[in-house]
N, C-alpha and C. Protein backbone atom coordinates (compact mmCIF):
# COMPACT_ATOMS: atom_id res chain seq x y z
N UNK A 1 3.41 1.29 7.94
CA UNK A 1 2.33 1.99 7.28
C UNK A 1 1.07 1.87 8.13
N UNK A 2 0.53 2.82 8.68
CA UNK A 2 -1.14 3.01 9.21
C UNK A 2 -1.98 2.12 8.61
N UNK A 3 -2.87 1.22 8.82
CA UNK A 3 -3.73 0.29 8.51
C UNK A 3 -4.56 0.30 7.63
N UNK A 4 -5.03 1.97 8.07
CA UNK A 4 -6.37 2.02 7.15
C UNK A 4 -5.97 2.57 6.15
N UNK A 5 -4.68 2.78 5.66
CA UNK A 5 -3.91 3.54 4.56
C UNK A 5 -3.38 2.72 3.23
N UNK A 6 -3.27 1.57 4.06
CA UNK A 6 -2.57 0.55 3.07
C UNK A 6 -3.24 0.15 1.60
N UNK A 7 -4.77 -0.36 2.07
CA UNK A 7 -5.01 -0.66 1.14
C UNK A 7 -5.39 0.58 -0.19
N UNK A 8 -5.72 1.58 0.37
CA UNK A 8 -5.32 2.57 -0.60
C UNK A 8 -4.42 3.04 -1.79
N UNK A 9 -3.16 2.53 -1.09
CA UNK A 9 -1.73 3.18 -1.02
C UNK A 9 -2.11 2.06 -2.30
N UNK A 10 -2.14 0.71 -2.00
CA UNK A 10 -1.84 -0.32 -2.98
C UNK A 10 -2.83 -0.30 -3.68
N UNK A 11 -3.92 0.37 -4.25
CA UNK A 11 -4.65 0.31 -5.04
C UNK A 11 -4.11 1.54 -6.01
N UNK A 12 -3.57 2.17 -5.75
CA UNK A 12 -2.49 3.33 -6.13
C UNK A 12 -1.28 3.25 -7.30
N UNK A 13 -0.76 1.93 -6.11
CA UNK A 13 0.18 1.51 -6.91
C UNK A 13 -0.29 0.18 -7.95
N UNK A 14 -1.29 -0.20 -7.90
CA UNK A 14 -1.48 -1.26 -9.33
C UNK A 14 -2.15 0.06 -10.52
N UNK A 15 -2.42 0.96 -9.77
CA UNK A 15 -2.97 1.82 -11.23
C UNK A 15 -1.80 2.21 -11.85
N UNK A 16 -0.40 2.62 -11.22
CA UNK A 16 0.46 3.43 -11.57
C UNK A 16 1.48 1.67 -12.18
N UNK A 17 1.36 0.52 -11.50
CA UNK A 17 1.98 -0.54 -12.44
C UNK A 17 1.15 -0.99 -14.00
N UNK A 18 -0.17 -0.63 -13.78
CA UNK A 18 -0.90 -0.73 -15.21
C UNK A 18 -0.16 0.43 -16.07
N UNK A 19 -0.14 1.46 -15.78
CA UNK A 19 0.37 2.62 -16.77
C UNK A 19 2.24 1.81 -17.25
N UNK A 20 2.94 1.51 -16.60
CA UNK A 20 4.39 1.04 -16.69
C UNK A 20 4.11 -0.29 -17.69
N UNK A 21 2.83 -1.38 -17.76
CA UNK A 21 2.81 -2.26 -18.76
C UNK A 21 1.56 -1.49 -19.61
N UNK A 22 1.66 -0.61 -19.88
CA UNK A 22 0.74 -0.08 -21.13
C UNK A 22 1.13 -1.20 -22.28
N UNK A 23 1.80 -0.83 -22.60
CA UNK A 23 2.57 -1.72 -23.62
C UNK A 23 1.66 -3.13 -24.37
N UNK A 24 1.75 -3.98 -23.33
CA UNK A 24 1.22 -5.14 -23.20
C UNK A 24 0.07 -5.01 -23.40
N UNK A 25 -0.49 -4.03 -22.12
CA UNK A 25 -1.87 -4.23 -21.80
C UNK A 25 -2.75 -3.68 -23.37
N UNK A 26 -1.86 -2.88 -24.14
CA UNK A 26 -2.86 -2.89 -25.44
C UNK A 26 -2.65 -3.51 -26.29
N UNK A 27 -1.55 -4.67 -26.31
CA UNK A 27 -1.27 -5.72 -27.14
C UNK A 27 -2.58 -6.84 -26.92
N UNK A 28 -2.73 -6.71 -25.47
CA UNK A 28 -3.96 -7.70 -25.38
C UNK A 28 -5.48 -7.05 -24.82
N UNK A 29 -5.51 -5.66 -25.57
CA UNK A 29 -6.91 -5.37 -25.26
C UNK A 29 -7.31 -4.85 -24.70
N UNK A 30 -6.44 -4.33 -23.58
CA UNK A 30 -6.45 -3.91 -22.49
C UNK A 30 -7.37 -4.96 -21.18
N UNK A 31 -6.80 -5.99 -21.27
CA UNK A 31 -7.53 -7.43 -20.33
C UNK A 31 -5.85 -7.98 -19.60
N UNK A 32 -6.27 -6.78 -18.59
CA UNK A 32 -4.80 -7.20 -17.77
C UNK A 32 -5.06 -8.64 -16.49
N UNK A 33 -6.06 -9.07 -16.79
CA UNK A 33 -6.29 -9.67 -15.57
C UNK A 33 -5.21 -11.27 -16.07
N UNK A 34 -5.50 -11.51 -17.54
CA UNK A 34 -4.64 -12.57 -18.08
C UNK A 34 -3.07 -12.26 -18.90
N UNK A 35 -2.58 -11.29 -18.36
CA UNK A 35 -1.42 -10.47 -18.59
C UNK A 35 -0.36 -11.43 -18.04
N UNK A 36 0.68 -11.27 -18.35
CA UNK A 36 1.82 -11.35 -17.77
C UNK A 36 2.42 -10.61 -16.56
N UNK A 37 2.18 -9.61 -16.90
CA UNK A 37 2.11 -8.28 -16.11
C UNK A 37 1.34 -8.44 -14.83
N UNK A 38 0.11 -8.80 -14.81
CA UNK A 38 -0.83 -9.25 -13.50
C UNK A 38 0.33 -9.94 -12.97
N UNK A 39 0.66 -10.91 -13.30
CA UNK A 39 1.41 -12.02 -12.29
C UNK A 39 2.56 -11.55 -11.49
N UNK A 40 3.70 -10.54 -12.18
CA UNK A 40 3.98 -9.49 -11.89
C UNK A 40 3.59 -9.14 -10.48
N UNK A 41 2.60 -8.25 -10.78
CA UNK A 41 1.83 -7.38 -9.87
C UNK A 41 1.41 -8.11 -8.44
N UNK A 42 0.88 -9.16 -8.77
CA UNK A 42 0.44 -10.19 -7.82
C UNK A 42 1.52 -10.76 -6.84
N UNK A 43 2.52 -10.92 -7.98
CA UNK A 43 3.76 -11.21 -6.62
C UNK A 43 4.58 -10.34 -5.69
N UNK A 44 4.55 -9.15 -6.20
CA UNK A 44 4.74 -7.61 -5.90
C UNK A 44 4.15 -7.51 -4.33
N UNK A 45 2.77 -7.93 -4.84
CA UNK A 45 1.74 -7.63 -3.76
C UNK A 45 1.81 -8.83 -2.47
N UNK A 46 1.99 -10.11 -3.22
CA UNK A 46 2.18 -11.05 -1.92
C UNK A 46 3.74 -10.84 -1.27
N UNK A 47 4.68 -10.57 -2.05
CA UNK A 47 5.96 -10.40 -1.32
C UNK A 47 6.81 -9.37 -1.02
N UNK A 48 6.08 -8.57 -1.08
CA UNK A 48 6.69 -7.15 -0.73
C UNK A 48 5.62 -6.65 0.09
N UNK A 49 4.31 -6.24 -0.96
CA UNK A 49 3.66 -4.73 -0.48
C UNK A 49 2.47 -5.49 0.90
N UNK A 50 2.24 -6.33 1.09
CA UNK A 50 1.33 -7.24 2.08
C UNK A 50 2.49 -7.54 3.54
N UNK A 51 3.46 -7.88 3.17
CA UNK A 51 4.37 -8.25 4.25
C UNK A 51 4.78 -7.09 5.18
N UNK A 52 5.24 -5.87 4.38
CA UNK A 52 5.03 -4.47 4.82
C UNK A 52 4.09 -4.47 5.84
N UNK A 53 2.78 -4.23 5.37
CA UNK A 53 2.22 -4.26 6.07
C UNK A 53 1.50 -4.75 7.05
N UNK A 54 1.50 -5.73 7.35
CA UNK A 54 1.50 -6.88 8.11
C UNK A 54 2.48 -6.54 9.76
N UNK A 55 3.81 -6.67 8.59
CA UNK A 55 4.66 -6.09 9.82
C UNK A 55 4.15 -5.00 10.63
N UNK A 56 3.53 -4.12 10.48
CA UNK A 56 3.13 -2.99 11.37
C UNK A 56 2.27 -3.55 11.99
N UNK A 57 1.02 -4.13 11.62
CA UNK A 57 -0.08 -4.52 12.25
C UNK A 57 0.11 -5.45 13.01
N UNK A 58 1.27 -6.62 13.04
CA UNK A 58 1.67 -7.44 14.05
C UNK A 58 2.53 -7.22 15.30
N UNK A 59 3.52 -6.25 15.05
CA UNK A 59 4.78 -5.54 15.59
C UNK A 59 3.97 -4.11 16.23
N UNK A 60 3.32 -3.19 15.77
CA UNK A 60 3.26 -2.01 15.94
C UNK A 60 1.94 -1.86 15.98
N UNK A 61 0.65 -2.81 16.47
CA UNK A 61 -0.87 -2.82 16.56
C UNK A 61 -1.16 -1.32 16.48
N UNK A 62 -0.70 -0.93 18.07
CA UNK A 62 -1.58 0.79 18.06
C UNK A 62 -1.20 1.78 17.39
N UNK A 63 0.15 1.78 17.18
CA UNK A 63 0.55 2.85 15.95
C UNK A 63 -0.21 2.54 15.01
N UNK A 64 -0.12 1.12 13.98
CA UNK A 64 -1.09 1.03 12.68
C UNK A 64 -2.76 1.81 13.15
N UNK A 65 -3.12 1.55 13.95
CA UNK A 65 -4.82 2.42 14.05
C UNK A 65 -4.09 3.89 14.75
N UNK A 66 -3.19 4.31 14.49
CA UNK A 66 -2.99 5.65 14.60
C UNK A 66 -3.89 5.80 16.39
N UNK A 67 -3.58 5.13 17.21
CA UNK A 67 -4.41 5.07 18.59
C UNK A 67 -5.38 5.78 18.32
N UNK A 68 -6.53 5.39 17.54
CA UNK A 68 -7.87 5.27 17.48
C UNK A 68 -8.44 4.47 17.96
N UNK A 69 -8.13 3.13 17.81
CA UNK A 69 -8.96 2.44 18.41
C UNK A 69 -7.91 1.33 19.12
N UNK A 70 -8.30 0.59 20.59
CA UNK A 70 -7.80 -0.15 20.84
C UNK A 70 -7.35 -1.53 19.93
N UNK A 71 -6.11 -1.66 19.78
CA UNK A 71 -6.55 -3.37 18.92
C UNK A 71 -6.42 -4.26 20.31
N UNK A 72 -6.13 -4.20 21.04
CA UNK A 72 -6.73 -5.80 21.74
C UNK A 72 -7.81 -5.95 22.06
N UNK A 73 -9.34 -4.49 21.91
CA UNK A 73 -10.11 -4.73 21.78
C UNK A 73 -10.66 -5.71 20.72
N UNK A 74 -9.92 -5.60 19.67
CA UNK A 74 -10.54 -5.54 18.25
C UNK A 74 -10.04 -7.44 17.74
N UNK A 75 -11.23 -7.78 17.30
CA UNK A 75 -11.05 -9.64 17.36
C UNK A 75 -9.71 -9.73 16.12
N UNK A 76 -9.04 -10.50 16.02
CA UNK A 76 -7.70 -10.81 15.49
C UNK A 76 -8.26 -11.06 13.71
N UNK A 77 -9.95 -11.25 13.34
CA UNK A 77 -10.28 -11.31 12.26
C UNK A 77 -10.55 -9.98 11.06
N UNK A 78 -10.42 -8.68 12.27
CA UNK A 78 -9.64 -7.75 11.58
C UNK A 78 -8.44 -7.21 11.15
N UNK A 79 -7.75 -7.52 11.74
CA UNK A 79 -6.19 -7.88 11.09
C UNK A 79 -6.18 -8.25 9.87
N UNK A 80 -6.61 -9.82 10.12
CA UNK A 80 -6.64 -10.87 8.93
C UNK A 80 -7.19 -9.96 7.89
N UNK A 81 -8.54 -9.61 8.17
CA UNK A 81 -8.98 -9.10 7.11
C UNK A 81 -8.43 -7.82 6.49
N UNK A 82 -7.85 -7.13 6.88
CA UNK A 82 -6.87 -6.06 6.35
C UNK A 82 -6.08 -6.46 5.60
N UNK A 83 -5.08 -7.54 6.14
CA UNK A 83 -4.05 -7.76 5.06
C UNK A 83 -4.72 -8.71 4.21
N UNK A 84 -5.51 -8.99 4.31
CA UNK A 84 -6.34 -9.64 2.86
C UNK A 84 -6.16 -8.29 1.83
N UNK A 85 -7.16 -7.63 2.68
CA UNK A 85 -7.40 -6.33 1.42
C UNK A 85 -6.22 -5.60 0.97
N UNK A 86 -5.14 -6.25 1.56
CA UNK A 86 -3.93 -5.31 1.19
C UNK A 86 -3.35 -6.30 0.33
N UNK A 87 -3.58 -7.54 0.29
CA UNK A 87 -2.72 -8.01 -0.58
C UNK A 87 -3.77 -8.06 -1.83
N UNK A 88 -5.12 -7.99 -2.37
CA UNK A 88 -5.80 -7.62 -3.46
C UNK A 88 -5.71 -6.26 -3.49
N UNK A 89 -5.54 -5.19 -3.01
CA UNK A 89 -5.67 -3.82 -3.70
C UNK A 89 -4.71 -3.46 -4.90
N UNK A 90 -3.40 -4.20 -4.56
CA UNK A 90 -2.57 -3.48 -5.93
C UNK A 90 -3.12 -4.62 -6.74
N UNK A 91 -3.54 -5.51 -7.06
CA UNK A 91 -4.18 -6.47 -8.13
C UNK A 91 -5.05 -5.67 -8.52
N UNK A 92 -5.96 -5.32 -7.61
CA UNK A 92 -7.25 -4.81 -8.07
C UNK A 92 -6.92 -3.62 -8.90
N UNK A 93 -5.89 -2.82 -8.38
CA UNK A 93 -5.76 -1.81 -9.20
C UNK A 93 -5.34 -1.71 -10.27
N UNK A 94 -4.58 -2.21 -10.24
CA UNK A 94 -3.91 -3.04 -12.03
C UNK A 94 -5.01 -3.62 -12.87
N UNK A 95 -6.20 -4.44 -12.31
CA UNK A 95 -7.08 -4.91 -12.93
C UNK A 95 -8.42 -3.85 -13.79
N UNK A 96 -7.79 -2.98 -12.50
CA UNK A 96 -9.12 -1.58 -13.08
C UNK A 96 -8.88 -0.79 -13.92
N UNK A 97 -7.48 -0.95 -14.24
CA UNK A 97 -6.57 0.38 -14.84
C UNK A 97 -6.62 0.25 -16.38
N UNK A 98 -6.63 -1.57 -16.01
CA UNK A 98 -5.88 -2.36 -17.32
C UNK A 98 -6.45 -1.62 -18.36
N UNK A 99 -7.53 -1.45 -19.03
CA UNK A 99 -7.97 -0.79 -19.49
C UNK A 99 -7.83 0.06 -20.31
N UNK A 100 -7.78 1.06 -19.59
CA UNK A 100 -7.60 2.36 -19.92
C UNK A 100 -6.20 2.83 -19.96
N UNK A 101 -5.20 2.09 -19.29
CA UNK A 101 -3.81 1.93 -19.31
C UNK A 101 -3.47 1.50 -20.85
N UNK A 102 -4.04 0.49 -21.11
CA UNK A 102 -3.90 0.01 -22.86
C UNK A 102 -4.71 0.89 -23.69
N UNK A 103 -5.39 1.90 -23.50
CA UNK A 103 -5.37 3.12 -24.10
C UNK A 103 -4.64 4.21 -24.39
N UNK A 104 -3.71 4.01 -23.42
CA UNK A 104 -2.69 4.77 -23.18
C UNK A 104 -2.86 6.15 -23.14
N UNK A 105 -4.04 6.50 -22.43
CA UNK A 105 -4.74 7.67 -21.56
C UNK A 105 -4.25 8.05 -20.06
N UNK A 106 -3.59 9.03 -19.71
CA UNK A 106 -3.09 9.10 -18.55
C UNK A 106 -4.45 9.69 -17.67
N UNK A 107 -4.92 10.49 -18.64
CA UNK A 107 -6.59 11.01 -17.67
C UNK A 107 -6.75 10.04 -16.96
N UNK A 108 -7.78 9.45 -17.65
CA UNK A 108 -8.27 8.21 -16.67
C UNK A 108 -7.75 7.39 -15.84
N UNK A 109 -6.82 7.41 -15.84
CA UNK A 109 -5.85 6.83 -14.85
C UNK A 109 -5.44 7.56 -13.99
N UNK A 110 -5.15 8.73 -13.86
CA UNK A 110 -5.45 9.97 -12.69
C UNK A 110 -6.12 9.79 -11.76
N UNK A 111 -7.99 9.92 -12.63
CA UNK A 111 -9.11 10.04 -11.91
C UNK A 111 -9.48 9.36 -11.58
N UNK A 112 -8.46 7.86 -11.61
CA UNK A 112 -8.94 6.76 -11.74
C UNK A 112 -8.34 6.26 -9.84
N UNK A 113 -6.88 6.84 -9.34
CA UNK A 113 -6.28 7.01 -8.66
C UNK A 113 -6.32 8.16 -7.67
N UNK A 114 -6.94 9.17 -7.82
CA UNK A 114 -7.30 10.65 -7.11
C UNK A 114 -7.93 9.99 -6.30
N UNK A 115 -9.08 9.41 -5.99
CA UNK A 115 -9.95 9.42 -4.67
C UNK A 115 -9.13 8.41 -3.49
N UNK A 116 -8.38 7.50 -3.79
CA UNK A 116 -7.96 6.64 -2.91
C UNK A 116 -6.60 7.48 -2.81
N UNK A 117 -5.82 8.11 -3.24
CA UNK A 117 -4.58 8.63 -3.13
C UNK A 117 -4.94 10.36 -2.13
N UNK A 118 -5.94 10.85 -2.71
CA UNK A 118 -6.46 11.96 -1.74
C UNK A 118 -6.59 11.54 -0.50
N UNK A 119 -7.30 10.33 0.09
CA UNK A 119 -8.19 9.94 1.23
C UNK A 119 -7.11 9.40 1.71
N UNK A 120 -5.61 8.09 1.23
CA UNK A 120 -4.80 7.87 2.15
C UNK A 120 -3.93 9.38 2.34
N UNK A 121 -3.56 10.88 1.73
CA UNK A 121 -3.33 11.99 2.21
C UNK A 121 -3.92 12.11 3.35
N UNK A 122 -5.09 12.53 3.18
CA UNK A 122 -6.57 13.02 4.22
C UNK A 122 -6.05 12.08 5.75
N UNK A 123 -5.77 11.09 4.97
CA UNK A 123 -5.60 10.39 6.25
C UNK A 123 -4.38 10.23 7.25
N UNK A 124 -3.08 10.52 6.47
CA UNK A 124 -1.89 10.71 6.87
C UNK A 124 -1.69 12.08 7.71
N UNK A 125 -2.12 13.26 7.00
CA UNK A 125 -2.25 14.51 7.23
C UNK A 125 -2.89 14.38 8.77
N UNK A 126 -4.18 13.79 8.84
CA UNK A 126 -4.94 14.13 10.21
C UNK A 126 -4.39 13.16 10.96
N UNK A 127 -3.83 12.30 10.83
CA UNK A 127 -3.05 11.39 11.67
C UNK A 127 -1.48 11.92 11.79
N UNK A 128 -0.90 12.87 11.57
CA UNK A 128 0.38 12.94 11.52
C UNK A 128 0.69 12.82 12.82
N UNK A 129 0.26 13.75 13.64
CA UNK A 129 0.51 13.79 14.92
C UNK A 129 0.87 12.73 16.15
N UNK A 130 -0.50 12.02 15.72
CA UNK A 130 -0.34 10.50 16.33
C UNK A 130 0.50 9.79 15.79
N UNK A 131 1.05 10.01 14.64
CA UNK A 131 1.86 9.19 14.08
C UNK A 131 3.52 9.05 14.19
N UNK A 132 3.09 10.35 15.19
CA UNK A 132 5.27 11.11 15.05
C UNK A 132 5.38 10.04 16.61
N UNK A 133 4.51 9.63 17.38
CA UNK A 133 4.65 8.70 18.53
C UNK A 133 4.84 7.64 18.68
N UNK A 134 5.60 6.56 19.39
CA UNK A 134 5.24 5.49 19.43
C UNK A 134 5.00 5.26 21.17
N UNK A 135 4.09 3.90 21.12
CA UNK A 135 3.93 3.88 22.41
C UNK A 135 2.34 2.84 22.44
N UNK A 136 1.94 2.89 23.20
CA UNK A 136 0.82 1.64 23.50
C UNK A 136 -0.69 2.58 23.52
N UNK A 137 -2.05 1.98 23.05
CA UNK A 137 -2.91 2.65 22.98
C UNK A 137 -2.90 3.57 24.40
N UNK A 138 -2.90 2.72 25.42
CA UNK A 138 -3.06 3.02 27.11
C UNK A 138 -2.27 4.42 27.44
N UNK A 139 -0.74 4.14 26.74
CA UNK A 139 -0.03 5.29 27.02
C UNK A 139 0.10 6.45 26.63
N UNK A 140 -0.79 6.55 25.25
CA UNK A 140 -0.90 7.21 24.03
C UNK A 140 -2.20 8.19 25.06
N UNK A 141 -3.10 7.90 25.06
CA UNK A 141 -4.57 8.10 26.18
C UNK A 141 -3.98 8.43 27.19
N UNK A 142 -3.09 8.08 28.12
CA UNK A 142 -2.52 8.30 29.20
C UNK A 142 -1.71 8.89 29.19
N UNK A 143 -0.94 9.46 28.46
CA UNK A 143 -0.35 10.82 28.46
C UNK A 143 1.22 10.40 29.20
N UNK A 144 1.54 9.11 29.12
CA UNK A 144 2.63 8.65 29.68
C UNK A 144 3.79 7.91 28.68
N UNK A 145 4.93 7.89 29.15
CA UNK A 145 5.70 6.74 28.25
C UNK A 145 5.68 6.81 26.79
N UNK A 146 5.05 7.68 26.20
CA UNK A 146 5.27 7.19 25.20
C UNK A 146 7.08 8.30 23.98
N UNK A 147 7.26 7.88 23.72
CA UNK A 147 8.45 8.67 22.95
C UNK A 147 8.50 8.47 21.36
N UNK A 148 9.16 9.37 20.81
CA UNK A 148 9.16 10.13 19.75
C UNK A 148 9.07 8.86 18.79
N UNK A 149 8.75 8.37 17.31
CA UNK A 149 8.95 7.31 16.44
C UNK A 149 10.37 7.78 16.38
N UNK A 150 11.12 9.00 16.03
CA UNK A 150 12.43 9.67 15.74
C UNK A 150 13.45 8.54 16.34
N UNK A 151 14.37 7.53 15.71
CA UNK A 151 15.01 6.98 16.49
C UNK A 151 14.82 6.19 17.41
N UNK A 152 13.48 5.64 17.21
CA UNK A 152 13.49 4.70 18.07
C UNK A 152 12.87 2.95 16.92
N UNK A 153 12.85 2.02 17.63
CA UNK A 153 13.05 0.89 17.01
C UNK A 153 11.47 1.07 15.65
N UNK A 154 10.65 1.33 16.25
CA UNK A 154 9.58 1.28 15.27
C UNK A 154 10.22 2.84 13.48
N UNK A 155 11.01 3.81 13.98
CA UNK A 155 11.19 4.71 13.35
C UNK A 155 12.07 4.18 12.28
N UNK A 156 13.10 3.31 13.29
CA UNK A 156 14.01 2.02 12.22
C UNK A 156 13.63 1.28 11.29
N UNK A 157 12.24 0.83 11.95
CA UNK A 157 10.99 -0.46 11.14
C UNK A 157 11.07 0.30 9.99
N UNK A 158 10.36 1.40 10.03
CA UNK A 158 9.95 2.57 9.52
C UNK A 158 10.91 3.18 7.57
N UNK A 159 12.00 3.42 8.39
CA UNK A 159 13.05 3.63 7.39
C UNK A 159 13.59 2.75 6.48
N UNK A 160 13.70 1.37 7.45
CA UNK A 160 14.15 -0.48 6.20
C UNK A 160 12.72 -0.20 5.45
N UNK A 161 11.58 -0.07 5.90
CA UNK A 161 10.12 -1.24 4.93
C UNK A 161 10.14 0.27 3.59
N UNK A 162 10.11 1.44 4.34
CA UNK A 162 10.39 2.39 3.19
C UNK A 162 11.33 2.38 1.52
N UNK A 163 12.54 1.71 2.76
CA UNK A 163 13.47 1.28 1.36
C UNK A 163 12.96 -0.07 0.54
N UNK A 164 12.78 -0.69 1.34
CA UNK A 164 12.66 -2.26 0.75
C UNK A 164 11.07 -2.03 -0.15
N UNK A 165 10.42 -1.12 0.30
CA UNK A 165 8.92 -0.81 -0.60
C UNK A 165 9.35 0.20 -1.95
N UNK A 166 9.82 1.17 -1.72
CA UNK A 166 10.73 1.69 -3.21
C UNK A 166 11.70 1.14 -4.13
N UNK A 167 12.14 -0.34 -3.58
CA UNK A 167 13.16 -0.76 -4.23
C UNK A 167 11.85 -1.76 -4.75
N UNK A 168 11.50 -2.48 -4.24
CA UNK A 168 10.20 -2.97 -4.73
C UNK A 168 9.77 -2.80 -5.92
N UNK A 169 8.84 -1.25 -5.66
CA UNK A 169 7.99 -0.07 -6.41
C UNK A 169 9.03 -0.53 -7.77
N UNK A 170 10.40 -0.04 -7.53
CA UNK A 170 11.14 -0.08 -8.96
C UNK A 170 11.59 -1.01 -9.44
N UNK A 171 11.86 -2.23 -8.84
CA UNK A 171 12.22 -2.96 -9.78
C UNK A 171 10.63 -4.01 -10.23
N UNK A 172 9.66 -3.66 -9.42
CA UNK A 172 8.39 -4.12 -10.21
C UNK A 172 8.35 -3.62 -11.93
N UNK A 173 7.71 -1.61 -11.53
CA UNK A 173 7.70 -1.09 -12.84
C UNK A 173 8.85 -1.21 -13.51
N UNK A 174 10.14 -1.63 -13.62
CA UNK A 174 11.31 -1.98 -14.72
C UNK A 174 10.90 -3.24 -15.05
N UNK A 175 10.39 -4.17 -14.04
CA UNK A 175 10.11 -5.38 -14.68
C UNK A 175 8.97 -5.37 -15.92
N UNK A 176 7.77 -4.99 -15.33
CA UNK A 176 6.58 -4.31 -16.33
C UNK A 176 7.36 -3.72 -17.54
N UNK A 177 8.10 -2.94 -17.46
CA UNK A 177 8.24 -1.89 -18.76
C UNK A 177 9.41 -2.99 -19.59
N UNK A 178 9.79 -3.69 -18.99
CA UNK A 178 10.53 -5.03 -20.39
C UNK A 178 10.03 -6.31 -20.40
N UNK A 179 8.63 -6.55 -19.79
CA UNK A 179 7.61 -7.44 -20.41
C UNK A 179 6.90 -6.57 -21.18
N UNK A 180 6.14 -5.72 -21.31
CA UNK A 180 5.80 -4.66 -22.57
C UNK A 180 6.33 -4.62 -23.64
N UNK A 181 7.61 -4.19 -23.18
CA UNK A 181 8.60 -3.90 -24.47
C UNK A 181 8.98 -5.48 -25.37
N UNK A 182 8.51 -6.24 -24.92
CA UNK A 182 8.75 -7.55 -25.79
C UNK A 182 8.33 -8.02 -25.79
């Protein structure tokens, strides 16, 4: 997953895991932060949706900045700090949702999800290009070496973290929807 996409993506998905524990979340008020469900979410986020991404940013530096910017320019405390924000965004989003999720209002939870789900689009879309490549910032700029993601080891990366992030995605929200239900 692209870097600057992630934490989006996962603020995305805690709005769309708040809607799956509605349930709960209006049993208690809609105060998901002391939920069952949070904890859930939280582990979701440290062992799945953070590791994901990580992997790219450790394995695949210049692809994740879509060769925008050099990362061996870039001090190793932006990294860090990315997958920080990637492992609070689906919390956070669950935390924001909680709410209005225990209202059991899908509006607000839409509009609640539209601006970060538009902008990681916006951002996929204008990055596609750079993104169908793999290859090193240098070679990417240099117009050399670099070959297709199609089949090659990062395209592989690519296809496992996809599955292992949807299998994730679902057995999170099944988990959510039978802590709700009881």
């Amino acid at each position: 997953m692209p870097g600057p996409t992630t934490p989006l993506l996962g603020f995305v998905l805690g709005v769309a895991f708040a809607w799956a524990a509605a349930d709960e979340l209006a049993r208690a008020g809609g105060v998901g932060t002391t939920s069952r469900s949070m904890v859930v979410v939280t582990l979701f986020s440290l062992l799945v949706f953070s590791p994901i991404a990580a992997y790219f940013l450790a394995f695949a530096p210049d692809w994740s900045y879509a060769y925008v910017v050099d990362p061996q320019r870039l001090p190793g405390a932006v990294d860090l700090g990315l997958v920080l924000l990637d492992v609070a965004s689906v919390p956070a989003g669950f935390a924001l949702a909680a709410r209005r999720a225990g209202q059991r209002r899908l509006g607000p939870l839409v509009k609640l999800a539209a601006a970060p789900a538009i902008g990681a689009l916006l951002i996929l879309v204008a990055g596609f290009q750079r993104l169908a490549v793999q290859g090193t910032f240098a070679q990417f700029h240099g117009d050399f070496g670099t070959r297709s993601v199609a089949g090659s080891p990062l395209g592989y990366s690519l296809l496992w973290m996809a599955a292992v992030l949807a299998g994730g995605i679902l057995w999170t929200a099944r988990s959510l929807r039978r802590i709700s239900s009881s």
